[in-house]
N, C-alpha and C. Protein backbone atom coordinates (compact mmCIF):
# COMPACT_ATOMS: atom_id res chain seq x y z
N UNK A 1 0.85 -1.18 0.00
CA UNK A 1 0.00 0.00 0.00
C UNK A 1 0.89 1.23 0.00
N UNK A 2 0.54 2.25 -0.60
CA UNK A 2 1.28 3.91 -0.46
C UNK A 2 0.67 4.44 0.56
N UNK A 3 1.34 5.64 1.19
CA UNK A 3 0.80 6.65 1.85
C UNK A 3 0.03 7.29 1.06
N UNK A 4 -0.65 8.60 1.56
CA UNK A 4 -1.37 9.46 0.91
C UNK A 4 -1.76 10.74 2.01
N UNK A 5 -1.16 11.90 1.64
CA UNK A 5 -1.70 13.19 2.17
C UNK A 5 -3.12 13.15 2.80
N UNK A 6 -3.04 13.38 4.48
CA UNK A 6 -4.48 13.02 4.64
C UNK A 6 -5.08 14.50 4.52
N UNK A 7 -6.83 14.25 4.28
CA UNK A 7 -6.73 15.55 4.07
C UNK A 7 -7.11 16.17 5.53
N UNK A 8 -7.07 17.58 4.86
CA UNK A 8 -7.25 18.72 6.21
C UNK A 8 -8.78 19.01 6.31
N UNK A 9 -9.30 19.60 7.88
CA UNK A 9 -10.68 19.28 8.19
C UNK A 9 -11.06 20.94 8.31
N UNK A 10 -9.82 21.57 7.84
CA UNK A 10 -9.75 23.25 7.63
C UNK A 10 -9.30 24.06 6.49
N UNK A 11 -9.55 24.69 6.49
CA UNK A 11 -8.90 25.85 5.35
C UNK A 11 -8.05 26.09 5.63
N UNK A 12 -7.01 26.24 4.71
CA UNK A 12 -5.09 26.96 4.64
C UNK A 12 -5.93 28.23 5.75
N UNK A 13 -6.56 29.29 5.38
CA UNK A 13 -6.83 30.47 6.08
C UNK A 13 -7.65 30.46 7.43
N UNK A 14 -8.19 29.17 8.00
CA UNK A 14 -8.92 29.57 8.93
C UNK A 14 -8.53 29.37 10.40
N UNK A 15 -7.09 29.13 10.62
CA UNK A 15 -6.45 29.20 11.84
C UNK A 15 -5.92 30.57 11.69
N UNK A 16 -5.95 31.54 10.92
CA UNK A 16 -5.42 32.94 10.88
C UNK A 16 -5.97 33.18 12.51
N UNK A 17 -5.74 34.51 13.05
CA UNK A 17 -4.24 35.23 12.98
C UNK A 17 -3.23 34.83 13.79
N UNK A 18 -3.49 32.94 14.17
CA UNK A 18 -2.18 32.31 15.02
C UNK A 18 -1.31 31.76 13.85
N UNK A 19 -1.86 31.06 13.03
CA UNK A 19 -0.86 30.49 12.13
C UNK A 19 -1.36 30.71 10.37
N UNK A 20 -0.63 31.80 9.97
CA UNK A 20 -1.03 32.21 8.34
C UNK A 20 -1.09 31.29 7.47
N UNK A 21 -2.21 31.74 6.52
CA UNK A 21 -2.44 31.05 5.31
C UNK A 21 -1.23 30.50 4.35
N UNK A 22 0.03 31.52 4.45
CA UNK A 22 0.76 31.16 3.39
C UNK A 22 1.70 30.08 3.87
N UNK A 23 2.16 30.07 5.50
CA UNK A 23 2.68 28.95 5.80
C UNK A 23 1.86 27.68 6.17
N UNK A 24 0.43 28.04 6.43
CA UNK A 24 -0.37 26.37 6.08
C UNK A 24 -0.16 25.77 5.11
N UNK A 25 -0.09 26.36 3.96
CA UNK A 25 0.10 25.93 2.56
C UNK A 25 0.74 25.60 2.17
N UNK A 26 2.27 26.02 2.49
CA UNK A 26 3.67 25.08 1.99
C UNK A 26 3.65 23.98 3.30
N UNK A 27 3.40 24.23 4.66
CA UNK A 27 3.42 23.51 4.93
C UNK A 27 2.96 22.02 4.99
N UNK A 28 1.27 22.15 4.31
CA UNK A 28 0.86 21.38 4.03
C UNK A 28 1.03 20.89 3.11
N UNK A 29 1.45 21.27 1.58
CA UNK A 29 1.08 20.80 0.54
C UNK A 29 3.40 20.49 -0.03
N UNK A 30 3.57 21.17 0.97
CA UNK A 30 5.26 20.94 0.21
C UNK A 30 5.81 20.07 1.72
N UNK A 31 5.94 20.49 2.27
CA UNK A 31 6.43 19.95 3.64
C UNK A 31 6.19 18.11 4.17
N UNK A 32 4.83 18.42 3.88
CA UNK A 32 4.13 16.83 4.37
C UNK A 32 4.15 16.48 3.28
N UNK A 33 3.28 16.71 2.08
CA UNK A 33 3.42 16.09 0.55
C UNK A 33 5.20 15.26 0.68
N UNK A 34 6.47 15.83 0.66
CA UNK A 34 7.58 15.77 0.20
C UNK A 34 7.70 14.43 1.71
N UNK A 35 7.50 14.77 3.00
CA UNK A 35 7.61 12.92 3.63
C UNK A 35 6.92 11.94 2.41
N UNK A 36 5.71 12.58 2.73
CA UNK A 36 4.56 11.14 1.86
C UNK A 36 5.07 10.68 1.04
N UNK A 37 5.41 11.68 -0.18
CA UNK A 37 6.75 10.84 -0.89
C UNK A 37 8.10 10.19 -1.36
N UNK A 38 8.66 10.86 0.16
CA UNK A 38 10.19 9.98 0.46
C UNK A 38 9.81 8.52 1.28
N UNK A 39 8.61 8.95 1.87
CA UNK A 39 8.32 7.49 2.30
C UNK A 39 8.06 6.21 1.97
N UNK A 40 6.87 6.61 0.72
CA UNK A 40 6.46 5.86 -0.30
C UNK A 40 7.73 5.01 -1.24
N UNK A 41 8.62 6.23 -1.39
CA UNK A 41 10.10 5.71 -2.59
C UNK A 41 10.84 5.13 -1.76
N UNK A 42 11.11 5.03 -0.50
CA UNK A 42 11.35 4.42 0.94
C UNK A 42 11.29 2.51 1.00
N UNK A 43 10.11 2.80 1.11
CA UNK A 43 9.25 1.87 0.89
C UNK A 43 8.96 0.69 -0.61
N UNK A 44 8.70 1.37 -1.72
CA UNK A 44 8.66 0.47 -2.82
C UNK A 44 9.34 -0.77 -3.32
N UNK A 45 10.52 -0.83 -2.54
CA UNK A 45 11.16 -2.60 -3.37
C UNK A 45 11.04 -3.18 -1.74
N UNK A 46 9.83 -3.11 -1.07
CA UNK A 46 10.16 -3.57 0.25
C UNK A 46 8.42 -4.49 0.39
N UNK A 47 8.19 -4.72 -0.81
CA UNK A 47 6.20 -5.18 -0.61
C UNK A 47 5.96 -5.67 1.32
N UNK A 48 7.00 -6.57 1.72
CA UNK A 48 6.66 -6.92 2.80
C UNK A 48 5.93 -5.75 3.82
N UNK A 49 6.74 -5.12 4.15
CA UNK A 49 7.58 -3.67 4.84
C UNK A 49 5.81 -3.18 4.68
N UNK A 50 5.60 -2.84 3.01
CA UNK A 50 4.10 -2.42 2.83
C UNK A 50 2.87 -2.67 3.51
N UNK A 51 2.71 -3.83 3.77
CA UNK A 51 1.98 -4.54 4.54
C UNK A 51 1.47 -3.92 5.95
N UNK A 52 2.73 -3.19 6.42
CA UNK A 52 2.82 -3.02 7.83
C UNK A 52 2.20 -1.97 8.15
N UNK A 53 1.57 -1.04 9.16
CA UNK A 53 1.19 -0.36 9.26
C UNK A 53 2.30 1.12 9.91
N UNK A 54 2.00 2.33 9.35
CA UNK A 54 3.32 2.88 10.17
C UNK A 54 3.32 3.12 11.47
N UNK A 55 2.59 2.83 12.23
CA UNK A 55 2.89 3.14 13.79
C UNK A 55 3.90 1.46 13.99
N UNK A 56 3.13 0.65 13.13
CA UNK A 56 4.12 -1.01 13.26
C UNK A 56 5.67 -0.36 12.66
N UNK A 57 5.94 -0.05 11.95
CA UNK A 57 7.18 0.70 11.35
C UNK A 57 8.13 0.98 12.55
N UNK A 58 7.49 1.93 12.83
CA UNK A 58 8.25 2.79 13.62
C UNK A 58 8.41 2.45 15.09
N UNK A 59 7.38 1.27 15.59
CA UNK A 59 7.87 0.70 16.74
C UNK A 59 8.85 -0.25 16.61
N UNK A 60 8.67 -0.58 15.86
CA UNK A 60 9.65 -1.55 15.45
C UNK A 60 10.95 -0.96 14.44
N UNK A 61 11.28 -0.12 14.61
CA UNK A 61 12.28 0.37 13.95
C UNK A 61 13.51 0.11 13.90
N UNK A 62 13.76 -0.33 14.79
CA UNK A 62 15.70 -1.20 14.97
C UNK A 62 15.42 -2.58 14.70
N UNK A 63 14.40 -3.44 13.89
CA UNK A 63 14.50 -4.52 13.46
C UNK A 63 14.32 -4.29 11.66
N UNK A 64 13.58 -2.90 11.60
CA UNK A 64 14.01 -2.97 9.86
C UNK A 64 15.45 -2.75 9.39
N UNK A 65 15.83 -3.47 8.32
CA UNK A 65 16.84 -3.36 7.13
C UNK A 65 17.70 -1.81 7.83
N UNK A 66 18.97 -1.92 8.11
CA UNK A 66 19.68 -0.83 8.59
C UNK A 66 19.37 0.44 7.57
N UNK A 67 19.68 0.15 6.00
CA UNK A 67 19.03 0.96 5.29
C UNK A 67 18.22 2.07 5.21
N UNK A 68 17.27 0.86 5.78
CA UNK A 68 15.75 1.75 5.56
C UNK A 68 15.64 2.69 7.17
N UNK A 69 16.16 2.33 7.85
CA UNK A 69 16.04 3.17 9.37
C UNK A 69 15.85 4.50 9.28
N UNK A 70 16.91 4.90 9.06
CA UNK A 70 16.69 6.42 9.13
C UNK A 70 15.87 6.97 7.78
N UNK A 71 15.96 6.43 7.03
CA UNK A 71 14.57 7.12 5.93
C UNK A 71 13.43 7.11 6.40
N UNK A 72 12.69 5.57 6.94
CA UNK A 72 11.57 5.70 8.00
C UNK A 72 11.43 6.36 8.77
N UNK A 73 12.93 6.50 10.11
CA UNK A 73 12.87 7.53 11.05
C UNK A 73 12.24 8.85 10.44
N UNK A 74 13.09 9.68 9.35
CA UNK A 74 12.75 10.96 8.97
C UNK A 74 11.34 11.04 8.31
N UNK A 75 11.00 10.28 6.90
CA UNK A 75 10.01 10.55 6.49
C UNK A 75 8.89 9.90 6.93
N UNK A 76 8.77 8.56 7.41
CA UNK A 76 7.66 7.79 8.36
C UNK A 76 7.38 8.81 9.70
N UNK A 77 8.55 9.28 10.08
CA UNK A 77 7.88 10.52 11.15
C UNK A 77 7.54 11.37 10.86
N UNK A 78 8.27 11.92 9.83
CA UNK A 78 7.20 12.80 9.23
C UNK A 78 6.03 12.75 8.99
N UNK A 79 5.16 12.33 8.07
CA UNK A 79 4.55 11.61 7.71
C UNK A 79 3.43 11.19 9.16
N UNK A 80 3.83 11.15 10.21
CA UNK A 80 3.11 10.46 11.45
C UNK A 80 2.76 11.80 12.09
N UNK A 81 4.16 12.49 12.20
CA UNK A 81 4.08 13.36 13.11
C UNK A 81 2.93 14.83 12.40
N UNK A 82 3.51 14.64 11.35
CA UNK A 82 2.52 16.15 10.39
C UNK A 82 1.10 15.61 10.79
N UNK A 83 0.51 14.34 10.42
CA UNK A 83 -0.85 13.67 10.80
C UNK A 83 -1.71 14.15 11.69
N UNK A 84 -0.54 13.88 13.11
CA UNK A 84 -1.40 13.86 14.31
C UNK A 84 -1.57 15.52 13.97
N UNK A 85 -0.26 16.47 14.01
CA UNK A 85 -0.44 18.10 14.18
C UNK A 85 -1.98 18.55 13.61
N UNK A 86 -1.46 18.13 12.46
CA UNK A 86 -3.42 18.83 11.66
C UNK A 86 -4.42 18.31 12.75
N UNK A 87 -4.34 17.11 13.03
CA UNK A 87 -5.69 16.66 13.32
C UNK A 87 -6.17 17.66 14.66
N UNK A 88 -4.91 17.79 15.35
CA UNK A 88 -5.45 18.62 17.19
C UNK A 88 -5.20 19.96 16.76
N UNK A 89 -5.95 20.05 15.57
CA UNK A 89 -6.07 21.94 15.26
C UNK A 89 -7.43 21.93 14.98
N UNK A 90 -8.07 22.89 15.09
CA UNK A 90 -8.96 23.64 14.63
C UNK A 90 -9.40 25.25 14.87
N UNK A 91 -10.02 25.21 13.94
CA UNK A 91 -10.49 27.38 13.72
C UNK A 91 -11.33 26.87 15.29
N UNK A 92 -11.48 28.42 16.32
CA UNK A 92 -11.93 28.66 17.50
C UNK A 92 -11.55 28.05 17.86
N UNK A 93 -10.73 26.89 18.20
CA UNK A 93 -9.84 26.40 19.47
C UNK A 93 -9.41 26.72 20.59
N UNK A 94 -8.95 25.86 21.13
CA UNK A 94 -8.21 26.62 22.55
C UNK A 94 -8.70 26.55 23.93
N UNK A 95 -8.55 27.51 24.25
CA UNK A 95 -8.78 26.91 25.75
C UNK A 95 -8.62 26.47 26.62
N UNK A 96 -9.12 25.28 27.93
CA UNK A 96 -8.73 24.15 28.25
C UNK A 96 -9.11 22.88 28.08
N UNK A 97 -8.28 21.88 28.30
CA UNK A 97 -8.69 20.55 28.13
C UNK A 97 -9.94 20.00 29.02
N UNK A 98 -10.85 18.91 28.46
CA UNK A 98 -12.19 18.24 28.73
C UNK A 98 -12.00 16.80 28.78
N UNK A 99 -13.05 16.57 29.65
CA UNK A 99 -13.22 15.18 29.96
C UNK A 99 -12.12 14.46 30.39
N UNK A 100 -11.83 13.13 30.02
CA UNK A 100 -10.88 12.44 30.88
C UNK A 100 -9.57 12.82 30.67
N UNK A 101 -9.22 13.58 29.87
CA UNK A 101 -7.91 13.90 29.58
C UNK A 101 -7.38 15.03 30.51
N UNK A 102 -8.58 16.07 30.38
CA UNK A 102 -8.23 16.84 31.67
C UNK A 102 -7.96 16.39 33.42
N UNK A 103 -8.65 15.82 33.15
CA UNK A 103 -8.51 14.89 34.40
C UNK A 103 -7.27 14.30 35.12
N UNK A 104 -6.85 13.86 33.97
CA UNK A 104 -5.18 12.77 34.09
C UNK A 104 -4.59 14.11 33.93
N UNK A 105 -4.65 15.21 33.22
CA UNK A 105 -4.10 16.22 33.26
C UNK A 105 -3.64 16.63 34.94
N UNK A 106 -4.66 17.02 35.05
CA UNK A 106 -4.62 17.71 36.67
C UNK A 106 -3.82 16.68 37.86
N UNK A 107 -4.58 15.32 37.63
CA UNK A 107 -3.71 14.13 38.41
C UNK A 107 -2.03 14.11 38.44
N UNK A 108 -1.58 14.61 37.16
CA UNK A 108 -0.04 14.26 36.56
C UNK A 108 0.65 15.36 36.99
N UNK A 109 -0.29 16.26 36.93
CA UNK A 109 0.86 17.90 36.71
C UNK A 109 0.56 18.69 37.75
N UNK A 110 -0.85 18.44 38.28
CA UNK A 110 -1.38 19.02 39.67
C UNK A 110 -2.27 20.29 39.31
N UNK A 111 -2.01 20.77 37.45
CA UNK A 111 -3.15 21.82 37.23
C UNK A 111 -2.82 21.84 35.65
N UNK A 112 -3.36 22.34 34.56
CA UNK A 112 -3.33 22.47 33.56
C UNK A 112 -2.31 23.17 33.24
N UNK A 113 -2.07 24.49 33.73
CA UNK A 113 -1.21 25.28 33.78
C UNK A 113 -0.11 24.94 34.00
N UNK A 114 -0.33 23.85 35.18
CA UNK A 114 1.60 23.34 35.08
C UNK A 114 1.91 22.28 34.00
N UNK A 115 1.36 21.90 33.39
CA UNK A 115 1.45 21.36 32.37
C UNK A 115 1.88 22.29 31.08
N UNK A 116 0.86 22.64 30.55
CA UNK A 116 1.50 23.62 29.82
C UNK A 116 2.60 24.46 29.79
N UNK A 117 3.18 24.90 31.00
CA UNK A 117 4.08 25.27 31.20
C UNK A 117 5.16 24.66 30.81
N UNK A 118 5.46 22.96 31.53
CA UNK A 118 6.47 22.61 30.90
C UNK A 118 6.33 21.98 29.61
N UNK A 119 5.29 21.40 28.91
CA UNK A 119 4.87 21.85 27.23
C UNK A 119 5.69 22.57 26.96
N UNK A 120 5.50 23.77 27.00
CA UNK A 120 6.17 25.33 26.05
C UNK A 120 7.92 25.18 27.00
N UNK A 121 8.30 25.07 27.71
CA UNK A 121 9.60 24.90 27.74
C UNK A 121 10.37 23.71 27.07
N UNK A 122 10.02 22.50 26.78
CA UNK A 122 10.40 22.03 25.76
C UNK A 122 10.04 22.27 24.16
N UNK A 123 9.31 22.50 24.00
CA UNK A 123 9.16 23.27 23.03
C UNK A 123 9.96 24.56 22.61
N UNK A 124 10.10 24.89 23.38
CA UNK A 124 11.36 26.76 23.56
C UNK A 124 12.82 25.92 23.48
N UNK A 125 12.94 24.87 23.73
CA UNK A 125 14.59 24.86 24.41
C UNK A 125 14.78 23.10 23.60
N UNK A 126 14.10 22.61 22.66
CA UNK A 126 14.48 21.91 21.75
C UNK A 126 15.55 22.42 20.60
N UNK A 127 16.91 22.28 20.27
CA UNK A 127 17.73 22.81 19.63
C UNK A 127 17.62 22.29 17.99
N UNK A 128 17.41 23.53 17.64
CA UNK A 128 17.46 23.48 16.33
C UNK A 128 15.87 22.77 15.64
N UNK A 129 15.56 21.36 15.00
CA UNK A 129 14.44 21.12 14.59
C UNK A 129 14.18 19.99 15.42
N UNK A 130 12.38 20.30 15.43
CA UNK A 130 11.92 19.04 16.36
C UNK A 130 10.30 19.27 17.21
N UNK A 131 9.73 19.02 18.18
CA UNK A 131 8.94 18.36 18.34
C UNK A 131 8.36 18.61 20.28
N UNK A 132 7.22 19.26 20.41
CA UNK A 132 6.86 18.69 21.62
C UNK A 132 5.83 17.51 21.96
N UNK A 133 5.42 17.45 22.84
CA UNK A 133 4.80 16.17 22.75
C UNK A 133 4.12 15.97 23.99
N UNK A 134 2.69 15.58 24.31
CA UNK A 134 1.83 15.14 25.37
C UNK A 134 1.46 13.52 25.26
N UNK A 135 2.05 12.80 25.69
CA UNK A 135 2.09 11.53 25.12
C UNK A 135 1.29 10.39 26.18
N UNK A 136 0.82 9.20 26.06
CA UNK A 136 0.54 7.95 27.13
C UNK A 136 1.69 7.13 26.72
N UNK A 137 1.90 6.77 28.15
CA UNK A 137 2.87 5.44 28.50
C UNK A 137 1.85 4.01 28.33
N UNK A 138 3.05 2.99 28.02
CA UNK A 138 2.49 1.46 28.28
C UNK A 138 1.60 1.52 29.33
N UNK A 139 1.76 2.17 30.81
CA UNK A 139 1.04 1.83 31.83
C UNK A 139 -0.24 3.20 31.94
N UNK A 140 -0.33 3.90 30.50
CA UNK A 140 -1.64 4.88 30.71
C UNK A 140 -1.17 6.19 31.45
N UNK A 141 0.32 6.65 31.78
CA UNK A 141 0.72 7.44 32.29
C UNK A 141 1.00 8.49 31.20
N UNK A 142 0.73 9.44 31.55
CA UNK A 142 0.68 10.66 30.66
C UNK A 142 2.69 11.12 30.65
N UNK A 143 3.33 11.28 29.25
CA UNK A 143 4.29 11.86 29.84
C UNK A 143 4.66 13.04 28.83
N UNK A 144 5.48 13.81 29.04
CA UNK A 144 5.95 14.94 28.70
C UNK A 144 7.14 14.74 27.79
N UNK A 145 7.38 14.80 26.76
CA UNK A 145 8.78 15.45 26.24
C UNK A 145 8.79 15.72 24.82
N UNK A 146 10.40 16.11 24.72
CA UNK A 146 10.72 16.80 22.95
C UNK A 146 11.36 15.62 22.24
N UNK A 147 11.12 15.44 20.75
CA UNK A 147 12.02 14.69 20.05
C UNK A 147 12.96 15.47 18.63
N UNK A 148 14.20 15.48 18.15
CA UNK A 148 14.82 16.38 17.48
C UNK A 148 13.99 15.77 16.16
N UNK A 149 14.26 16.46 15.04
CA UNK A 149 13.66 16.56 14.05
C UNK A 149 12.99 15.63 13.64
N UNK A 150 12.34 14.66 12.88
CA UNK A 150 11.14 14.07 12.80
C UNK A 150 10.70 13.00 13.93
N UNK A 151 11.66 12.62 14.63
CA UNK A 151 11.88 11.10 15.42
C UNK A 151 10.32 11.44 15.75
N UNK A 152 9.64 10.40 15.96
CA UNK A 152 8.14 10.11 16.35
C UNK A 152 8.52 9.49 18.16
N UNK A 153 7.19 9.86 19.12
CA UNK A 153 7.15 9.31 20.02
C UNK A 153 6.92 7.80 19.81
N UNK A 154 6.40 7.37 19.38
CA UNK A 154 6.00 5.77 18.89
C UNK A 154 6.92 5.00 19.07
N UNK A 155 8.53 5.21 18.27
CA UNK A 155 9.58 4.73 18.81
C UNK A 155 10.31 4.58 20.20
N UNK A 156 9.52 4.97 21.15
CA UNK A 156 10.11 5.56 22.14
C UNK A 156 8.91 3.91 23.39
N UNK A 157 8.17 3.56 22.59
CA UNK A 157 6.98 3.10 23.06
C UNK A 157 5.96 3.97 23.84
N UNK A 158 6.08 5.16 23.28
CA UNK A 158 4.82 5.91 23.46
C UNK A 158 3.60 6.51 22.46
N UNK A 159 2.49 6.75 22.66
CA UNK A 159 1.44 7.47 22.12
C UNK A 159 1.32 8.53 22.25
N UNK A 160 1.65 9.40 21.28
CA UNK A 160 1.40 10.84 21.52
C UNK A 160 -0.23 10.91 21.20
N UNK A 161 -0.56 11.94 21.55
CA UNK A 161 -1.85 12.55 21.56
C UNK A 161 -2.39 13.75 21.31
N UNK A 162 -0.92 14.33 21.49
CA UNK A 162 -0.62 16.27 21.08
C UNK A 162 0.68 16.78 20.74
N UNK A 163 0.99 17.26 19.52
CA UNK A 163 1.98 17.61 19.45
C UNK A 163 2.37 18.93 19.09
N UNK A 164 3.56 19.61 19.00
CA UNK A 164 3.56 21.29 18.48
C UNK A 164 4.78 20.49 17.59
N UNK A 165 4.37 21.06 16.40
CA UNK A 165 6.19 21.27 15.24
C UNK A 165 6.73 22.73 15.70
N UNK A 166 7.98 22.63 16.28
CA UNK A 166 8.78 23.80 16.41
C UNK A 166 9.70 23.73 15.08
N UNK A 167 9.65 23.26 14.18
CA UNK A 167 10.78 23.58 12.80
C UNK A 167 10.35 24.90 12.54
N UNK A 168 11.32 25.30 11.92
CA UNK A 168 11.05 26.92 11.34
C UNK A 168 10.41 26.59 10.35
N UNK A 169 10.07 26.11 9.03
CA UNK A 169 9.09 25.79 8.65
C UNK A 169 7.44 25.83 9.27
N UNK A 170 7.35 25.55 9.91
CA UNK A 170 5.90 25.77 11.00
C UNK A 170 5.82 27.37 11.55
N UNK A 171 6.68 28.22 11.70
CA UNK A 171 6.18 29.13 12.36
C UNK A 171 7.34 30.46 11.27
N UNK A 172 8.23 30.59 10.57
CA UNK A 172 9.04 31.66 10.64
C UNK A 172 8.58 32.93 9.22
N UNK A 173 7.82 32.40 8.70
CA UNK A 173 7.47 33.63 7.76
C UNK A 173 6.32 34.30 8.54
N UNK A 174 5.86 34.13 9.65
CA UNK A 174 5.51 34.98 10.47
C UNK A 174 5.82 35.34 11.96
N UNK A 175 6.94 34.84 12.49
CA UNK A 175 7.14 35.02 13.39
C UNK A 175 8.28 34.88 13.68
N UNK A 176 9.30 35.12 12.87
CA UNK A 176 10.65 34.87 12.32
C UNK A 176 11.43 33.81 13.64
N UNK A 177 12.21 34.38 14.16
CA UNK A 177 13.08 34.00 15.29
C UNK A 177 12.15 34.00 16.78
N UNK A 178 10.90 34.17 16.53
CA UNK A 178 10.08 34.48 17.69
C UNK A 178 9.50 33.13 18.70
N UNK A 179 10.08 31.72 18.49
CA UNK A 179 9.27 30.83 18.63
C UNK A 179 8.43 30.81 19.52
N UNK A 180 9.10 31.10 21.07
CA UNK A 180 7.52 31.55 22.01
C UNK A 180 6.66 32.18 21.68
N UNK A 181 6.71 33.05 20.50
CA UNK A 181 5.28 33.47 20.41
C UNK A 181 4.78 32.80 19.79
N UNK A 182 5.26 32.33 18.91
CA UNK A 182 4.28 31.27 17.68
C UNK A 182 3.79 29.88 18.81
N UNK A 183 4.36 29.22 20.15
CA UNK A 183 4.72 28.64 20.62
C UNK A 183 3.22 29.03 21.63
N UNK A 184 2.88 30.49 22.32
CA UNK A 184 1.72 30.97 22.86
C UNK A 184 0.72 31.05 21.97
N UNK A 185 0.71 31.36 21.03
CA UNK A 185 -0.52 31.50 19.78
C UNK A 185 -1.08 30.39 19.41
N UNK A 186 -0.75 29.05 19.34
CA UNK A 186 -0.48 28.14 19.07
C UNK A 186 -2.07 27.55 19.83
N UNK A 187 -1.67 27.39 21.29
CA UNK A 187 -3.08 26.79 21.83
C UNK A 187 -4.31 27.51 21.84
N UNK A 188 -4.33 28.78 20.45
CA UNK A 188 -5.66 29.55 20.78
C UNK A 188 -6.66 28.47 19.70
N UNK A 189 -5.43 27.47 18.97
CA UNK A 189 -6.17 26.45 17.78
C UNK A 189 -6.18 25.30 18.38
N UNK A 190 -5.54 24.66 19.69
CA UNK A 190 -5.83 22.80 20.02
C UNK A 190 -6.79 22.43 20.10
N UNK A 191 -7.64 21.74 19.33
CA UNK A 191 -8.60 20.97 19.92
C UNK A 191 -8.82 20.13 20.62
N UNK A 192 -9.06 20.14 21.61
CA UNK A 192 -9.39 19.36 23.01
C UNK A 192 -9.90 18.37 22.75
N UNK A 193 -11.12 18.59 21.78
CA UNK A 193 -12.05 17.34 21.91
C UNK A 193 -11.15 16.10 21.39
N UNK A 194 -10.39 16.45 20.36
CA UNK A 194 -9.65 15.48 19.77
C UNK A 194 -8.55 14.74 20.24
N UNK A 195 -8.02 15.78 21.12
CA UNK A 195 -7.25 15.45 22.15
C UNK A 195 -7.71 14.41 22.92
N UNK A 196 -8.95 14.71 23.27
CA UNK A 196 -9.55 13.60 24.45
C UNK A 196 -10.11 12.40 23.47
N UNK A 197 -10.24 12.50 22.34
CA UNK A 197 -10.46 10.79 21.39
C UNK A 197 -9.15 10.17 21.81
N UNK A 198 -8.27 11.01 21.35
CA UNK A 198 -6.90 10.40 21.26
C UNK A 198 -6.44 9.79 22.58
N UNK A 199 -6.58 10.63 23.50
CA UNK A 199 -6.29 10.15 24.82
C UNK A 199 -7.52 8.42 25.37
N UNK A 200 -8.62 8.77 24.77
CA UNK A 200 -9.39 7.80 25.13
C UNK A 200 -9.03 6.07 24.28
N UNK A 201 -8.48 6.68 23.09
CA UNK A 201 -8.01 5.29 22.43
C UNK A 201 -6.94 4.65 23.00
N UNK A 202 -6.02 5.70 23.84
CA UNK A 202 -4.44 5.41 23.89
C UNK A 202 -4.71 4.48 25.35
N UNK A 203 -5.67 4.60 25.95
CA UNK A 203 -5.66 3.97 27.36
C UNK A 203 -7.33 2.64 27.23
N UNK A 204 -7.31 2.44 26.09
CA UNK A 204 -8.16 1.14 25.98
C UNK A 204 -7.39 -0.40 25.84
């Protein structure tokens, strides 16, 4: 089977004035397009490999073909990681988190706010390109961290559930060198609700 660009459940323009039309657009259509298809060319003399699903990929990543590792790593995370981003966006977003996710929220971190907090400091202090991340553990434990440029939590044996792209690509034709701000602007688009599917699948 190939990948395929999933589509978006928004308009390039309707997360304006946190994240502009013109960088939705390369981002979406050059950025993610260009994994989908290093992955795919990745992939093609491998039919087995095809079969697999990419979260199977990428957990299993130090048993594929040395080869293929780091092409999976980069464009299979790609590819994973761009996925989840679109999906925990939407126009009017924001806010705080609902239902059981908030919940484990408050349990883990002791308030939303402290959560978020250290969110946006890995996010701020990831060097160079890469990744924050609100993730479930094997044992349903919520955990926190950054991965450098595409690496997926999955490999890690975790489920993410929320992620921010800090690449300059994601934020710098409007917010040049600014990443905390693009970094604060950011949760005026998370969608919660989706957040809390995600969280509800990751602990079944």
């Amino acid at each position: 089977m190939s990948f395929e660009l999933p589509k978006l459940t928004f308009s390039y323009d309707s997360l304006e004035p946190y994240i502009d039309t013109k960088t939705m657009k390369i981002h979406y259509t050059k950025h993610h397009q260009g994994y989908v298809n290093k992955l795919n060319a990745a992939l093609e003399n491998h039919p087995t490999l095809q079969q697999q699903s990419l979260d199977e990929l990428l957990a299993n990543i130090k048993t594929l073909p040395q080869e293929l590792q780091i092409a999976i790593t980069n464009n299979g995370g790609g590819y994973a990681n761009h996925s989840l981003f679109w999906s925990i966006m939407k126009p009017n977003g924001g806010g705080k988190p609902v239902g059981s996710v908030a919940e484990k929220i408050i349990q883990t971190f002791g308030a939303f706010e402290s959560m978020q907090e250290r969110f946006n400091h890995n996010a701020k202090t990831v060097f160079g390109s890469g990744w924050s991340w609100l993730c479930v553990d094997k044992q349903g434990e919520l955990q926190l961290l950054s991965t450098p440029n595409q690496d997926s939590p999955i490999m890690q044996a975790l489920t993410p559930i929320m992620g921010l792209d800090v690449w300059e690509h994601a934020y710098y034709l409007m917010y040049q060198n600014r990443r905390p701000d693009y970094i604060n602007a950011w949760w005026h688009v998370v969608d919660w609700d989706m957040v809390e599917q995600r969280y509800r699948l990751a602990i079944k």
